[in-house]
Protein backbone atom coordinates (compact mmCIF):
# COMPACT_ATOMS: atom_id res chain seq x y z
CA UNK A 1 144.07 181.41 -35.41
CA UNK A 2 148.01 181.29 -35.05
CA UNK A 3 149.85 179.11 -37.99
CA UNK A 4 153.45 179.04 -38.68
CA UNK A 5 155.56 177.59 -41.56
CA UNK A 6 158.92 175.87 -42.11
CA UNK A 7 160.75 178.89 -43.17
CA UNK A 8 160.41 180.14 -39.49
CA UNK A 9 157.07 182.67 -40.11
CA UNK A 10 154.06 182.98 -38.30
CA UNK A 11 150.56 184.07 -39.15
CA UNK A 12 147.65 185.24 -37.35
CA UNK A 13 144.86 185.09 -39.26
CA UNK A 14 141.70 186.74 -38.99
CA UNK A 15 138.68 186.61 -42.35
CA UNK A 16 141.10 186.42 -45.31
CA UNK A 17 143.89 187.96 -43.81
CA UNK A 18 146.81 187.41 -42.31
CA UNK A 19 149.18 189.24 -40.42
CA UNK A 20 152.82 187.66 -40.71
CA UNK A 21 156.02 187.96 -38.93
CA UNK A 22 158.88 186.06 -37.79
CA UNK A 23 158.99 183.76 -35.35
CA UNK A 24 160.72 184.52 -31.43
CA UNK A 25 163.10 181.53 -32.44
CA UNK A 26 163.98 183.32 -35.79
CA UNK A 27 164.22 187.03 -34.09
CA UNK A 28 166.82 184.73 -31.81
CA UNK A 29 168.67 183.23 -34.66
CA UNK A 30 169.31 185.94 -36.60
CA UNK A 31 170.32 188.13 -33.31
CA UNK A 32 170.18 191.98 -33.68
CA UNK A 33 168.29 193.50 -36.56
CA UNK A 34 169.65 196.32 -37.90
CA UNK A 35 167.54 197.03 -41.38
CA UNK A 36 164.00 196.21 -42.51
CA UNK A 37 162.64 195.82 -45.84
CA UNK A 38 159.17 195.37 -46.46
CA UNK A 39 156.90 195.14 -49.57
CA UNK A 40 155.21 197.95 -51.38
CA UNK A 41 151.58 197.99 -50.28
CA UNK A 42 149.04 195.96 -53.81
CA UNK A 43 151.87 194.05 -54.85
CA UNK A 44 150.82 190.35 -55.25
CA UNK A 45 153.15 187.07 -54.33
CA UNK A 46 153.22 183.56 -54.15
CA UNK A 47 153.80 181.52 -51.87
CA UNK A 48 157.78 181.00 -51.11
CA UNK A 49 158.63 184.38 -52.68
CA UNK A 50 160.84 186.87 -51.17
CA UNK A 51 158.20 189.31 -49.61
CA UNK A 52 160.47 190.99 -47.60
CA UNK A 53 164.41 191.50 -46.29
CA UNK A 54 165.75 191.82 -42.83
CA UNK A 55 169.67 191.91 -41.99
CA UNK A 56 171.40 191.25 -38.39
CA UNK A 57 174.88 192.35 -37.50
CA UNK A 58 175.08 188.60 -38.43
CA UNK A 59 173.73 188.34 -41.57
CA UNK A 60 170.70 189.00 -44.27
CA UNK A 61 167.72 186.85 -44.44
CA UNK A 62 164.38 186.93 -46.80
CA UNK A 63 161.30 186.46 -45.57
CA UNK A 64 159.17 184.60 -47.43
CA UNK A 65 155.69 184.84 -48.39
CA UNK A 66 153.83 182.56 -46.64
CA UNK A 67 150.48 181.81 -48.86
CA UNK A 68 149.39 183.24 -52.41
CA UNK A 69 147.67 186.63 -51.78
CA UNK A 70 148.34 190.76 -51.85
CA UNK A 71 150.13 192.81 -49.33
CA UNK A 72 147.33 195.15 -47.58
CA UNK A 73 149.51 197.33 -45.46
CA UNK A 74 152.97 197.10 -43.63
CA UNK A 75 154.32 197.41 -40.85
CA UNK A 76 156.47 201.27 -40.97
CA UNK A 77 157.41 200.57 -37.57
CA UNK A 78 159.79 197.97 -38.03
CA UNK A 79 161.66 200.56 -40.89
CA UNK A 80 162.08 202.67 -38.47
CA UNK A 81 162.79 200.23 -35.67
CA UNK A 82 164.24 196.84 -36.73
CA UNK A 83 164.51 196.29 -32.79
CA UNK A 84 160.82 195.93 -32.37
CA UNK A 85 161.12 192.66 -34.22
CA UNK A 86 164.00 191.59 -31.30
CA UNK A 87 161.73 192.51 -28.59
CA UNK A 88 158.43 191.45 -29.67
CA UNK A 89 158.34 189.54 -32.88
CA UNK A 90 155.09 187.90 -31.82
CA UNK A 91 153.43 191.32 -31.77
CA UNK A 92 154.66 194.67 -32.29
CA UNK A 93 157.21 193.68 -34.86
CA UNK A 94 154.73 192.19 -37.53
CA UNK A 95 155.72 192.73 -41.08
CA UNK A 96 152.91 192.90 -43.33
CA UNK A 97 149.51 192.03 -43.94
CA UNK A 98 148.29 189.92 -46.40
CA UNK A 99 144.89 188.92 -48.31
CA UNK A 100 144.98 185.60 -48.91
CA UNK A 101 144.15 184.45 -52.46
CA UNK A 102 142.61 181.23 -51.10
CA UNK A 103 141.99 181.26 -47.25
CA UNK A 104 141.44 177.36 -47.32
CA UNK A 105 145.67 177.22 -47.69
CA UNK A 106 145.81 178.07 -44.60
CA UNK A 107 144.88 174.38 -43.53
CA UNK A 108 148.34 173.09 -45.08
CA UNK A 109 150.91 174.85 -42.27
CA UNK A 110 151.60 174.22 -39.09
CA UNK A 111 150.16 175.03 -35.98
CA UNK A 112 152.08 175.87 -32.19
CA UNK A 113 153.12 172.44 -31.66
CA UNK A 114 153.84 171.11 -35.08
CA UNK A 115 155.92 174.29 -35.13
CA UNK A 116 157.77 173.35 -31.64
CA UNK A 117 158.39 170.00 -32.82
CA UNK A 118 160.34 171.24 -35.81
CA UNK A 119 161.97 173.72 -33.53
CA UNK A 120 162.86 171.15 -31.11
């Protein structure tokens, strides 16, 4: 199940987890990535924290945590790589994974075409 939120993530979620990224219109907006920073691997958020950092020859942006829960692994990739988010930010440049404190939240974000209407 793909969901995405306001704040221009997207989540693919599979049991209780989900993996998150940004979105291709994000990766667009923000143009270039140049530096990655992800979370350490156990730490715990909430949702609308600052999970993780990503800057652009344009700018610096936060990404936020998407839904209560603990960061399972990351993505080292992406540290290495920030241009894997640019060229797939659907797939190969996910950013973490993340147990989700309550999987029923899930129900409250948007899916493709709520997300394309916001987009629009």
């Amino acid at each position: 199940m793909l969901k995405f939120t306001e704040e221009h993530e997207w989540l693919k979620v599979e049991g209780d987890v989900a993996t998150v990224g940004i979105t291709t219109h994000a990766a667009e907006q923000l143009g270039d990535l140049v530096f990655v920073e992800l979370p350490e691997v156990g730490a715990s958020f909430s949702k609308g924290d600052d999970a993780a950092t990503v800057e652009s020859v344009k700018a610096a942006s936060e990404v936020y945590c998407p839904l209560d829960g603990e960061i399972t692994e990351v993505n080292e990739a992406i540290t290495a790589d920030p241009a894997l988010v640019n060229s797939d930010p659907m797939g190969a440049g996910w950013f973490f994974k993340l147990k989700l404190k309550n999987a029923s939240d899930i129900d409250a974000l948007l899916d493709e075409s709520g997300y394309k209407e916001l987009i629009g």
